[in-house]
Protein backbone atom coordinates (compact mmCIF):
# COMPACT_ATOMS: atom_id res chain seq x y z
CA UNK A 1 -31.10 -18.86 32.24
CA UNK A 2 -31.35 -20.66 28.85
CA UNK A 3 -33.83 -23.01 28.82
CA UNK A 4 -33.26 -26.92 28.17
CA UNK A 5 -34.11 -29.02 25.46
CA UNK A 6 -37.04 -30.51 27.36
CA UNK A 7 -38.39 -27.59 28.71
CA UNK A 8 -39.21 -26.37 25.24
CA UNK A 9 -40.27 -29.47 24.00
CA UNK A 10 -42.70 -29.54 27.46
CA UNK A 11 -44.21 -25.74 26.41
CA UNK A 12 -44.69 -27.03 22.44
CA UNK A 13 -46.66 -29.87 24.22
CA UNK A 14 -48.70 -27.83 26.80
CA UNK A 15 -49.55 -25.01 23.67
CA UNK A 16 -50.76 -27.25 21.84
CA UNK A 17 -52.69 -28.42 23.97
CA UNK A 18 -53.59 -25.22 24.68
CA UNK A 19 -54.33 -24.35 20.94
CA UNK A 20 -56.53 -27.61 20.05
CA UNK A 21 -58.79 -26.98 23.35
CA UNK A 22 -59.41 -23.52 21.74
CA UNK A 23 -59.53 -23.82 18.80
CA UNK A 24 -60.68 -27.12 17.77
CA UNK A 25 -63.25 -27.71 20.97
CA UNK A 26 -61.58 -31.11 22.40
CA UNK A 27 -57.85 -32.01 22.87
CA UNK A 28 -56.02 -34.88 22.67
CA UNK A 29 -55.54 -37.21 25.24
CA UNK A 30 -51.61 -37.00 24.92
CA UNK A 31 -48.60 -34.66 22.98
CA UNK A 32 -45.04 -35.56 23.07
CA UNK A 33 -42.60 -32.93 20.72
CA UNK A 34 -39.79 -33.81 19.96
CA UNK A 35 -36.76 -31.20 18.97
CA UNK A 36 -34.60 -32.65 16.32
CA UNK A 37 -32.34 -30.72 14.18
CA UNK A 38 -34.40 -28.67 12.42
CA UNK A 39 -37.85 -29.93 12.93
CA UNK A 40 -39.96 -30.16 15.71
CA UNK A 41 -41.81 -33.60 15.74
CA UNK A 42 -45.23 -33.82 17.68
CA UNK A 43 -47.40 -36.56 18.25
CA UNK A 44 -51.25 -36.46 19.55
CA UNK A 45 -52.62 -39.20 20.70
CA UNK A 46 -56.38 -39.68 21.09
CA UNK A 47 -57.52 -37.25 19.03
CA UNK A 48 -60.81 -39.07 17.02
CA UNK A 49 -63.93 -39.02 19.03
CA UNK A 50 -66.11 -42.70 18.74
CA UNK A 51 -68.31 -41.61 16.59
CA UNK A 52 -65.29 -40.76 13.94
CA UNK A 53 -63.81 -44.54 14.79
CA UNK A 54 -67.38 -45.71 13.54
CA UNK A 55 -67.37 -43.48 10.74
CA UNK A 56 -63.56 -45.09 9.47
CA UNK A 57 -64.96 -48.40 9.17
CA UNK A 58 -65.15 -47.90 5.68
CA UNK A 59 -62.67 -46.36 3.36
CA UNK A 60 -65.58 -43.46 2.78
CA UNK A 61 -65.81 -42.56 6.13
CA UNK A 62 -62.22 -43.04 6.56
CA UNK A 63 -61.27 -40.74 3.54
CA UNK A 64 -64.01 -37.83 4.85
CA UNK A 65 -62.80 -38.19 8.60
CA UNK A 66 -58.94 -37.44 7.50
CA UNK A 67 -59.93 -34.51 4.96
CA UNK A 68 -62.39 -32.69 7.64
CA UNK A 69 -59.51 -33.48 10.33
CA UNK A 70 -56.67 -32.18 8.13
CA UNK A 71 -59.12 -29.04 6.77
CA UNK A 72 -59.40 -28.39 10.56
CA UNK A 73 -56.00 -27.80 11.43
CA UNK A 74 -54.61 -26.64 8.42
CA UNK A 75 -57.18 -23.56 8.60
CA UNK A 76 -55.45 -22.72 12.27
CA UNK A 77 -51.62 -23.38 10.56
CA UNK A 78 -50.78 -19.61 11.05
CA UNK A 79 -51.68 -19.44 14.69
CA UNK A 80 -49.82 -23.15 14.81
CA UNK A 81 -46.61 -21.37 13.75
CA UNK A 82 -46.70 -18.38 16.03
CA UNK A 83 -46.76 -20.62 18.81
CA UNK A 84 -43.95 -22.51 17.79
CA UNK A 85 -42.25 -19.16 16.72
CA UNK A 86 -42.36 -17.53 20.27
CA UNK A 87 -41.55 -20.78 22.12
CA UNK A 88 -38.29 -21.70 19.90
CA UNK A 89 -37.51 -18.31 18.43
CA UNK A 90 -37.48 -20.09 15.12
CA UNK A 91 -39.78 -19.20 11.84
CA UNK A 92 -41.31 -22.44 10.62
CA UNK A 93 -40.80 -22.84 7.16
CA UNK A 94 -43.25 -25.12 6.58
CA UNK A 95 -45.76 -27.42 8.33
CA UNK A 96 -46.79 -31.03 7.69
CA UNK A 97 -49.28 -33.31 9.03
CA UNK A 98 -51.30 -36.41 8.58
CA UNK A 99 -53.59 -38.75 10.98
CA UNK A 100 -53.87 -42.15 11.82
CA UNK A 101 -57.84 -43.15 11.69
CA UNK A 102 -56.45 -46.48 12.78
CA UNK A 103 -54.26 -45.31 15.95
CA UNK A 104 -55.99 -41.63 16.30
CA UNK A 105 -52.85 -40.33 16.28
CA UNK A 106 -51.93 -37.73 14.69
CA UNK A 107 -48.31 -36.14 13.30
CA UNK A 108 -46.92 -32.92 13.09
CA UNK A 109 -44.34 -32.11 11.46
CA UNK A 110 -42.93 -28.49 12.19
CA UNK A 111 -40.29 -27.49 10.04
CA UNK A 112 -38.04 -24.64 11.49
CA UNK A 113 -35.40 -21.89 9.84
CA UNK A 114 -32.67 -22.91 11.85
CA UNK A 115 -31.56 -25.98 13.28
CA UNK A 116 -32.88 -24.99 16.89
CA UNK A 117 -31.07 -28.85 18.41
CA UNK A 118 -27.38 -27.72 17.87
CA UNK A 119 -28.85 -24.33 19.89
CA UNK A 120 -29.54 -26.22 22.73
C-alpha cells in the first residue's frame, strides 16, 4: 500500500521530533511538514527555552542565540537528511534553515532530488 501524502508528512514530523529529543536534549513543542513539489517545508514551534527569550532582548543576545541555534543543527544536517531520505525515498540536495527569536519558531527547508508531490 503506497502511503499518502499526510502520512509522510506525519513520520517527517514525528522524526524530527524524534531527532531533536536526541540529539539536541529538548524538542519542540510542535512540527508541521509540509510536502510541496520538491521541498519539504517544516515548522517547529517552541523551540527557545526562557532563558534564550531573555537573552534576545538585545540584538547581542539575539545574534549569539540564532548562531549557537543554527551551529546546533547544522552540525546534525547529515543525520537530518537520512531521515528525510528513508521516509521520502528522496536525496536532499540541500538543507536550509533559520529561527525566529521573536516567535521561537523555527524553519526548515528540505530540499529534495525529485519532486516527491507529483509522486503522491
Amino acid at each position: 500500500m503506497e502511503k499518502s501524502k499526510g502520512t509522510i508528512e506525519a513520520e517527517i514530523s514525528k522524526a524530527l521530533t524524534h531527532w531533536e529529543k536526541n540529539y539536541l536534549g529538548r524538542g519542540s513543542v510542535s512540527v508541521k511538514s509540509d510536502i510541496l513539489r520538491d521541498m519539504v517545508i517544516v515548522v517547529l514551534r517552541g523551540v527557545l527555552t526562557p532563558a534564550e527569550y531573555s537573552v534576545c532582548q538585545d540584538k547581542e543576545g539575539l545574534l549569539s542565540v540564532k548562531i549557537n541555534r543554527n551551529n546546533l543543527v547544522e552540525s546534525g544536517v547529515e543525520e537530518l537528511k537520512e531521515i528525510l531520505l528513508e521516509i521520502t525515498g528522496e536525496e536532499v540536495v540541500s538543507f536550509h534553515t533559520d529561527l525566529s527569536t521573536k516567535t521561537g519558531e523555527r524553519m526548515m527547508i528540505f530540499k529534495l532530488s525529485d519532486d516527491l508531490q507529483s509522486k503522491l
